[in-house]
N, C-alpha and C. Protein backbone atom coordinates (compact mmCIF):
# COMPACT_ATOMS: atom_id res chain seq x y z
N UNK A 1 103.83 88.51 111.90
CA UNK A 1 104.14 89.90 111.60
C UNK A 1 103.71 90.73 112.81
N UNK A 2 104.39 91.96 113.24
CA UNK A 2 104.33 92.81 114.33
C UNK A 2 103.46 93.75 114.25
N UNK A 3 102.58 94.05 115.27
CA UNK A 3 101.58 95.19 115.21
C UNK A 3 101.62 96.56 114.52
N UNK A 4 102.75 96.78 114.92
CA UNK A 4 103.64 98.02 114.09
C UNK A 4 103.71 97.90 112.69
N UNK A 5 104.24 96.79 111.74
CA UNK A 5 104.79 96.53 110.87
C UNK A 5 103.23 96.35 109.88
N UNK A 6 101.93 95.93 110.51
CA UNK A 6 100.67 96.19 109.87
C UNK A 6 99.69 97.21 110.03
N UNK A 7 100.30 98.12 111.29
CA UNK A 7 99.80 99.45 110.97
C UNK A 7 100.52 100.18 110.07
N UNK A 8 102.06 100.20 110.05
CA UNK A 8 102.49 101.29 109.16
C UNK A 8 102.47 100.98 107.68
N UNK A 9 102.13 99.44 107.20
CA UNK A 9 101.69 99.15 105.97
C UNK A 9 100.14 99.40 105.57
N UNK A 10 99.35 99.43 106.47
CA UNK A 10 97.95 99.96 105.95
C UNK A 10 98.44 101.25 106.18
N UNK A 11 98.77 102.44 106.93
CA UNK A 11 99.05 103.66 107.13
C UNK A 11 99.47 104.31 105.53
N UNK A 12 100.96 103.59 105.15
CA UNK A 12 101.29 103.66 104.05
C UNK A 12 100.05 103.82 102.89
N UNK A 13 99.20 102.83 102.93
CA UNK A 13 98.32 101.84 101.66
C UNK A 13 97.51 103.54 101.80
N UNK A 14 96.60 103.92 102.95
CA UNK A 14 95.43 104.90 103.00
C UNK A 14 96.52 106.35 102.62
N UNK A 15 97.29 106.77 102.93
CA UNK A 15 98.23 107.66 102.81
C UNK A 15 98.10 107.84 101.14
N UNK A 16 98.66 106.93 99.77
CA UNK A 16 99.16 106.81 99.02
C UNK A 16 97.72 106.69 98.06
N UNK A 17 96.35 105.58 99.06
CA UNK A 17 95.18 106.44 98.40
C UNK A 17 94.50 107.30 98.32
N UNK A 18 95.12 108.19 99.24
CA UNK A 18 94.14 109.63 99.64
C UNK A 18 95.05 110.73 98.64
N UNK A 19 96.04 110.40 98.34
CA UNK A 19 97.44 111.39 97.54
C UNK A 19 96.08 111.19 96.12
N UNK A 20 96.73 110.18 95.39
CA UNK A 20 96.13 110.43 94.51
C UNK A 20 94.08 110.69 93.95
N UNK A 21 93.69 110.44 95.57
CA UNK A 21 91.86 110.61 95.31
C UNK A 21 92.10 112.03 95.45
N UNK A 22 92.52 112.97 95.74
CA UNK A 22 92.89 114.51 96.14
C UNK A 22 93.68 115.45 94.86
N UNK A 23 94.06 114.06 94.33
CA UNK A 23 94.96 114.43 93.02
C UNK A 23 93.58 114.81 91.87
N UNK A 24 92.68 113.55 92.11
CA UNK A 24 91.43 113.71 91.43
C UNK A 24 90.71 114.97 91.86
N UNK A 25 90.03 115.10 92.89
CA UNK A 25 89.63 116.44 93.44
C UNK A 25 89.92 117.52 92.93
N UNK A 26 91.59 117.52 93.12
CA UNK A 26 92.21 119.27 92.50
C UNK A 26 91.32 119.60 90.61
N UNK A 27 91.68 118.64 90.13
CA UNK A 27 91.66 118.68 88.67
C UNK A 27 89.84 118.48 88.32
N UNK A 28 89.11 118.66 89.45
CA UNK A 28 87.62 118.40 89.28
C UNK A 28 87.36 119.13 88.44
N UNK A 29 86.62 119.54 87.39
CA UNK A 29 85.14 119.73 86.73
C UNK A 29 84.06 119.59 87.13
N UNK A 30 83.29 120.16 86.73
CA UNK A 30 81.79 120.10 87.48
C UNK A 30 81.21 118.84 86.14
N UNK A 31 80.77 118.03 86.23
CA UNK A 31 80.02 117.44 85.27
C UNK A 31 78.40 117.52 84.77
N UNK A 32 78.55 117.74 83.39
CA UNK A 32 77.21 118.44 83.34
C UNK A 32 76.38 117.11 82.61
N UNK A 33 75.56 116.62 82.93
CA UNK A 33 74.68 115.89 82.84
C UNK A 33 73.83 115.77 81.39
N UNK A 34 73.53 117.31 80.90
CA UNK A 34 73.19 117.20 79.81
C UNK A 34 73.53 117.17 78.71
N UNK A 35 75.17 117.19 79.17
CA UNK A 35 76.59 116.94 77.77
C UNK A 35 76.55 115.28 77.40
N UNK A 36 76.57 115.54 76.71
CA UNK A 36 77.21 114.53 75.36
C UNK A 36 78.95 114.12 75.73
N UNK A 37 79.16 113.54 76.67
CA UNK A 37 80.94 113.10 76.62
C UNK A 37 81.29 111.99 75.81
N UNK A 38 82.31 112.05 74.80
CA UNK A 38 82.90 111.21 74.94
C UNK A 38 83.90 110.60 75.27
N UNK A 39 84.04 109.37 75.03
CA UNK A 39 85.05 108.35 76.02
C UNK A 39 86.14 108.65 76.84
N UNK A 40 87.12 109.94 76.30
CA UNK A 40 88.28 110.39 76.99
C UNK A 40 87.96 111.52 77.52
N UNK A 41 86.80 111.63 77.53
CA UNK A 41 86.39 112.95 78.09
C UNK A 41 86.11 112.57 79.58
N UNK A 42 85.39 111.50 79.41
CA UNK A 42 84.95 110.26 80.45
C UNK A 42 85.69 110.01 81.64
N UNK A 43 87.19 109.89 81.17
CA UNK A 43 87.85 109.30 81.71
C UNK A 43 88.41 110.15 83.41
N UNK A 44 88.70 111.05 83.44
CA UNK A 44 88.60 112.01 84.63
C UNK A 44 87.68 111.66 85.66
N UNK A 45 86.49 111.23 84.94
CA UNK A 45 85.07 111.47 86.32
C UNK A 45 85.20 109.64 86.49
N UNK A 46 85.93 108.84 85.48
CA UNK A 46 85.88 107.33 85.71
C UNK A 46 86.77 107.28 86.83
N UNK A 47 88.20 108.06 86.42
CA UNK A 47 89.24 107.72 87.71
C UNK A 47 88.58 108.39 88.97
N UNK A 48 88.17 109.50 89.01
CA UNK A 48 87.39 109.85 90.22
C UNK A 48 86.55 109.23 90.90
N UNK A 49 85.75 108.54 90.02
CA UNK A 49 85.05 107.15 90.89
C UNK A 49 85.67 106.29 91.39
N UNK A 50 86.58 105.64 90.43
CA UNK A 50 87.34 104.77 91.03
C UNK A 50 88.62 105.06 92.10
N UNK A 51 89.14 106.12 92.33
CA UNK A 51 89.46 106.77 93.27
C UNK A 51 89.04 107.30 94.59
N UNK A 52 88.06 107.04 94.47
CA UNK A 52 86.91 107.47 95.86
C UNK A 52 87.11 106.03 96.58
N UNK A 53 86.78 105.44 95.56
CA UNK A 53 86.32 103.93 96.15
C UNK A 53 87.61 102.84 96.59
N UNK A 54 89.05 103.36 95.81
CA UNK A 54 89.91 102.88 96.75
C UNK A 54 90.43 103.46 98.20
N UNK A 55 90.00 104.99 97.82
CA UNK A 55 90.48 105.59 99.35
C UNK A 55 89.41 105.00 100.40
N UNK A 56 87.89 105.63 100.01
CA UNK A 56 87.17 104.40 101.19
C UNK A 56 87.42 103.26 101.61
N UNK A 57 87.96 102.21 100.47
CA UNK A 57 88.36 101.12 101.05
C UNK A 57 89.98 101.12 102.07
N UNK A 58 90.71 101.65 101.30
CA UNK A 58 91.94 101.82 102.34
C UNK A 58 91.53 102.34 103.29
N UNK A 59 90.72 103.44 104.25
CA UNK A 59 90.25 103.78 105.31
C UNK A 59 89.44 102.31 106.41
N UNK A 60 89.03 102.03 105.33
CA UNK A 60 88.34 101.09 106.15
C UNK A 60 89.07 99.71 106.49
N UNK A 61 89.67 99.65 105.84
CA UNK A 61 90.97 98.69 106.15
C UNK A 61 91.91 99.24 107.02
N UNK A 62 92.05 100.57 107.07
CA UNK A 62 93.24 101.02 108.08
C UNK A 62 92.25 101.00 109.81
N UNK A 63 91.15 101.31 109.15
CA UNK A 63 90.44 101.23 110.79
C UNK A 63 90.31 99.98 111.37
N UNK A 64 90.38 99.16 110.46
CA UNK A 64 90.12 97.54 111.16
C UNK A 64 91.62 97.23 111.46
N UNK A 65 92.89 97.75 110.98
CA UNK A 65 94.12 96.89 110.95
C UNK A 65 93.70 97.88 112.65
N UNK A 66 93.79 99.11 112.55
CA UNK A 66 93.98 99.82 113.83
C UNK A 66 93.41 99.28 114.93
N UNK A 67 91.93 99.24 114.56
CA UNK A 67 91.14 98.39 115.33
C UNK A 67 91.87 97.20 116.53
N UNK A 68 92.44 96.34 115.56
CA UNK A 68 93.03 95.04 115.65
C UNK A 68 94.38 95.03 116.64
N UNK A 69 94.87 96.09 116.08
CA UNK A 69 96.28 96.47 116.81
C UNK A 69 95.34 97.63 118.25
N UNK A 70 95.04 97.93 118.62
CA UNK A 70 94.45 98.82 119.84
C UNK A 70 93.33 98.48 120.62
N UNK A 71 92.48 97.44 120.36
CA UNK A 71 91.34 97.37 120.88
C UNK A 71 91.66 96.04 121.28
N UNK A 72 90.63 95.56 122.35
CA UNK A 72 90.93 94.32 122.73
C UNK A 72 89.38 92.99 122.26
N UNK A 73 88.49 93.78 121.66
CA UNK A 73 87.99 92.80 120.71
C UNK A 73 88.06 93.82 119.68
N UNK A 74 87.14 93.01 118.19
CA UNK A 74 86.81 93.92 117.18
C UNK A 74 85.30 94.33 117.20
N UNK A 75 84.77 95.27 116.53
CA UNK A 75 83.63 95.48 116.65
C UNK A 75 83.06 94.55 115.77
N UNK A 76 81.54 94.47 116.60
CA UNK A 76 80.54 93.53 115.72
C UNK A 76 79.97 94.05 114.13
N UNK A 77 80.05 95.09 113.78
CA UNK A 77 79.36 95.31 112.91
C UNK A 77 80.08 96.63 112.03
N UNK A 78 79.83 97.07 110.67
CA UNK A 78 80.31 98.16 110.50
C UNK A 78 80.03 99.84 111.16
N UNK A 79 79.15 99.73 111.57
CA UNK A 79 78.71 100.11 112.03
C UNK A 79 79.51 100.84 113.78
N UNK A 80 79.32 99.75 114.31
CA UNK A 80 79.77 99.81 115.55
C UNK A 80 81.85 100.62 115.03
N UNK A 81 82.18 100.01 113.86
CA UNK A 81 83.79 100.04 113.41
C UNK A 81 83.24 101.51 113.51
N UNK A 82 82.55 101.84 112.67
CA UNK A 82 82.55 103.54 112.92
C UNK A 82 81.86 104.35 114.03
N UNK A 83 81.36 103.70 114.62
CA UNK A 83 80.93 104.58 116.01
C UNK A 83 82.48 104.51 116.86
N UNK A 84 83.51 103.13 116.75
CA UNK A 84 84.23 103.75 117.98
C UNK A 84 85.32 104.68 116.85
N UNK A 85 85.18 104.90 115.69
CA UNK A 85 86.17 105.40 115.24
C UNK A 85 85.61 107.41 115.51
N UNK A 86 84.64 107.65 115.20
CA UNK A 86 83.60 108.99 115.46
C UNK A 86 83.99 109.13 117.12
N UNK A 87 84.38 108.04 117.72
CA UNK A 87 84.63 108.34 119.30
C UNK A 87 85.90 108.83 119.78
N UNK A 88 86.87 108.24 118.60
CA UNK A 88 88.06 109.08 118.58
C UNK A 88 88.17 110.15 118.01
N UNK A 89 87.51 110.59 117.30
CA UNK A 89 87.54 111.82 116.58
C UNK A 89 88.17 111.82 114.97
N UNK A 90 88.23 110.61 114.60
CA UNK A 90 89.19 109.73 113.60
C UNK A 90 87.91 109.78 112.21
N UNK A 91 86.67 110.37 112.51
CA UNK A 91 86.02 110.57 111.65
C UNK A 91 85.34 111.79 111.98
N UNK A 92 84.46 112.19 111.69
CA UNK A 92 83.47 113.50 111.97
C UNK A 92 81.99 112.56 112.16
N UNK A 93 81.61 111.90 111.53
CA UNK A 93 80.16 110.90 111.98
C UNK A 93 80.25 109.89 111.03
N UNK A 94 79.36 109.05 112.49
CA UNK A 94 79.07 107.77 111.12
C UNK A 94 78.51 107.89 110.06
N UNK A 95 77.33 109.13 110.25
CA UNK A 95 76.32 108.89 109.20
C UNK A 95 77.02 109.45 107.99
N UNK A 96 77.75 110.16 108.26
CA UNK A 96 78.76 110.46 106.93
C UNK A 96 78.98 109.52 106.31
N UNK A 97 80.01 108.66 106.67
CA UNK A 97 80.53 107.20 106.34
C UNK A 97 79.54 106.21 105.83
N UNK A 98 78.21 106.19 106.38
CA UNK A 98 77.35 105.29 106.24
C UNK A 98 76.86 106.05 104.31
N UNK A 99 76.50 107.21 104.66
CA UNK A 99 76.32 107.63 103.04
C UNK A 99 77.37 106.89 102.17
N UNK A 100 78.88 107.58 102.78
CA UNK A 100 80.51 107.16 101.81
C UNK A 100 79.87 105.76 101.24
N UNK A 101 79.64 105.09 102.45
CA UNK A 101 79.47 103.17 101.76
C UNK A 101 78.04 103.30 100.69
N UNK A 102 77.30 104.26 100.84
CA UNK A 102 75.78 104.06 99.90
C UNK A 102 76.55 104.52 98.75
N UNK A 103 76.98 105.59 98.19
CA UNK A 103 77.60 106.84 96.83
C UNK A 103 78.39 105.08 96.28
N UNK A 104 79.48 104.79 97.41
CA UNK A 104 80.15 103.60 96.59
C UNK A 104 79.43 102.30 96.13
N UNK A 105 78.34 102.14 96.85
CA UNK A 105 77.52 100.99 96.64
C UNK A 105 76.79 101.59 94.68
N UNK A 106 76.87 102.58 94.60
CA UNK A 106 75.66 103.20 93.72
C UNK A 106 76.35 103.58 92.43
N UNK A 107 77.94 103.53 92.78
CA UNK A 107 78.76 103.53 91.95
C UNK A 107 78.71 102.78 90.72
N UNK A 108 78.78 101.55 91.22
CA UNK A 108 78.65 100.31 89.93
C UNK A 108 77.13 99.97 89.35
N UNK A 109 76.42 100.87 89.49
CA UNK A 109 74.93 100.58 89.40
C UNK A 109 74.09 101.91 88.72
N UNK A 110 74.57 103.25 88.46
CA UNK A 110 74.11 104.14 88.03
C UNK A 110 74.95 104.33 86.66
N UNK A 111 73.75 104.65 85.91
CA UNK A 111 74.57 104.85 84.65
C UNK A 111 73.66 106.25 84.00
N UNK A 112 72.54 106.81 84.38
CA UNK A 112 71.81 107.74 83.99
C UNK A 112 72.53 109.17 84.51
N UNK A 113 72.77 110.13 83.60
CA UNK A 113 73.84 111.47 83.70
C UNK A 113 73.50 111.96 85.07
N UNK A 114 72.37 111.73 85.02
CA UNK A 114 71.78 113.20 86.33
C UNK A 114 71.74 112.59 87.44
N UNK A 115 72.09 110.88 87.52
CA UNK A 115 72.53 110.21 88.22
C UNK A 115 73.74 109.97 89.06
N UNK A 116 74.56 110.18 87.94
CA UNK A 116 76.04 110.30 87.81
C UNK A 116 76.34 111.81 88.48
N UNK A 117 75.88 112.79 88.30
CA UNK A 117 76.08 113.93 88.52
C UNK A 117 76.01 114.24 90.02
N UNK A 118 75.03 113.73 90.35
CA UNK A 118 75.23 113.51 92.29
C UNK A 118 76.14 112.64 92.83
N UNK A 119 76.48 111.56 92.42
CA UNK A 119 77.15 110.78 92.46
C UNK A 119 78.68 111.48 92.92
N UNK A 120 79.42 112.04 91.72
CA UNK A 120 80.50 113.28 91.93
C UNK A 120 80.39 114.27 93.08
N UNK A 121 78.67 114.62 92.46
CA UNK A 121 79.14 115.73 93.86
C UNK A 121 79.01 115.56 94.91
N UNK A 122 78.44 113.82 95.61
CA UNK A 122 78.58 113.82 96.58
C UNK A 122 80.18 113.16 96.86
N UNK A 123 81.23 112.95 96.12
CA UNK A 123 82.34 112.48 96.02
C UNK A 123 83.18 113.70 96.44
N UNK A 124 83.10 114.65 95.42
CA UNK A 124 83.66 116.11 95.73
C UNK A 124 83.32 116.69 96.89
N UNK A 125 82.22 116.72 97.37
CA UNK A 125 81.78 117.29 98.38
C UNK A 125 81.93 116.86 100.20
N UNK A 126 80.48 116.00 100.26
CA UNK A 126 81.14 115.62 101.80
C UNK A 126 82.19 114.46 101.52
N UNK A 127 82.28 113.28 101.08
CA UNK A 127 83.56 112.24 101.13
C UNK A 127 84.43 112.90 101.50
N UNK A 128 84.69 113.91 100.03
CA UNK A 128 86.30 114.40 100.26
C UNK A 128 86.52 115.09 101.24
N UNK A 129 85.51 115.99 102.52
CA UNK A 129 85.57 116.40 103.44
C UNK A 129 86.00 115.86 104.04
N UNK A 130 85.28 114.50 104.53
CA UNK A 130 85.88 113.45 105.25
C UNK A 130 86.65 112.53 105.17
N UNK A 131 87.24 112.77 104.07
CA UNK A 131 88.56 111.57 104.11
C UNK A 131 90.02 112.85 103.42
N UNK A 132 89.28 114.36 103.98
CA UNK A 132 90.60 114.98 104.52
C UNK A 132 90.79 115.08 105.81
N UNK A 133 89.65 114.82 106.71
CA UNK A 133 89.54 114.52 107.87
C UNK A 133 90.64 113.56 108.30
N UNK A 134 90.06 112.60 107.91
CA UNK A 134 90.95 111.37 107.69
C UNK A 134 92.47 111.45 107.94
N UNK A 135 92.33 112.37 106.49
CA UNK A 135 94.27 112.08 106.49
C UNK A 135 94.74 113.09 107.48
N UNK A 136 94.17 113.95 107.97
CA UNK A 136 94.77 115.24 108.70
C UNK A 136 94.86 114.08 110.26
N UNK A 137 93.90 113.05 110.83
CA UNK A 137 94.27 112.34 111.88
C UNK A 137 95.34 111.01 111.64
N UNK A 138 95.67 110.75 110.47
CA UNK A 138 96.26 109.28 110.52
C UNK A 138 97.28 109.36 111.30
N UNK A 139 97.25 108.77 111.80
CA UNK A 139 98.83 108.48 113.13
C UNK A 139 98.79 109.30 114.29
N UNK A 140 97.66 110.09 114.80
CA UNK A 140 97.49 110.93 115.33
C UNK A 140 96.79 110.25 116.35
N UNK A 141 96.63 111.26 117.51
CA UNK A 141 95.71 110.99 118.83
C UNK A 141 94.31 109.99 118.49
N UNK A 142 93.70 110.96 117.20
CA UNK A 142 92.76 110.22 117.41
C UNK A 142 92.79 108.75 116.43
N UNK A 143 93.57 108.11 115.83
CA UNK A 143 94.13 107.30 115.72
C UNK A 143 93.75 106.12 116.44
């Protein structure tokens, strides 16, 4: 398969998860911690989690396909994937990103409200900053 033909299919993939994690965003609520939800009430701040966590992953898959197709090795570490990506301007900082991967790590592991409640707002807040960042560069210079 052609360099082209696996950038514009991850391009596609991060494109189509950032539509609908933004879709989540618009329709936010603030979640209040000391409510009582139930189950379908639930369900909004569930897809929002799980919406965060496919757009991070499509990003990070689009930086490695990019990676792969533009660079002439790959980077050693995740780390390093986001320092040369912060070098294009293709992010705003690593340490942003480095949080993005902690909120998603903490995802499947918090279940206490007031837990949960940072959780969102750090989803709503910087993520979604930066993975409008994101979509405002895909295919772009800094690319």
């Amino acid at each position: 398969m052609n360099d082209d033909v696996l950038l514009q299919g991850a391009d596609r993939k991060l494109r189509a998860s950032l539509d609908i994690f933004f879709a989540s965003i618009d329709a936010y609520i603030d979640f209040d911690p000391a409510r009582a939800y139930t189950p379908k009430e639930l369900e909004p701040y569930d897809a929002l989690s799980d919406r965060f966590l496919r757009a991070f992953e499509s990003s990070i898959r689009y930086f490695r396909t990019l990676e792969g197709v533009r660079e002439v090795a790959p980077s050693e570490s995740f780390r390093d994937l986001l320092n040369r990506r912060e070098r294009y301007r293709a992010i705003t900082s690593t340490g942003a990103w480095l949080e993005m991967r902690d909120t998603r790590n903490r995802i499947a592991h918090e279940y206490l409200p007031e837990e949960q409640a940072k959780l969102y707002r750090a989803i709503v807040g910087p993520a979604a900053t930066e993975l409008l960042h994101v979509r405002s560069t895909i295919g772009g210079a800094a690319a």
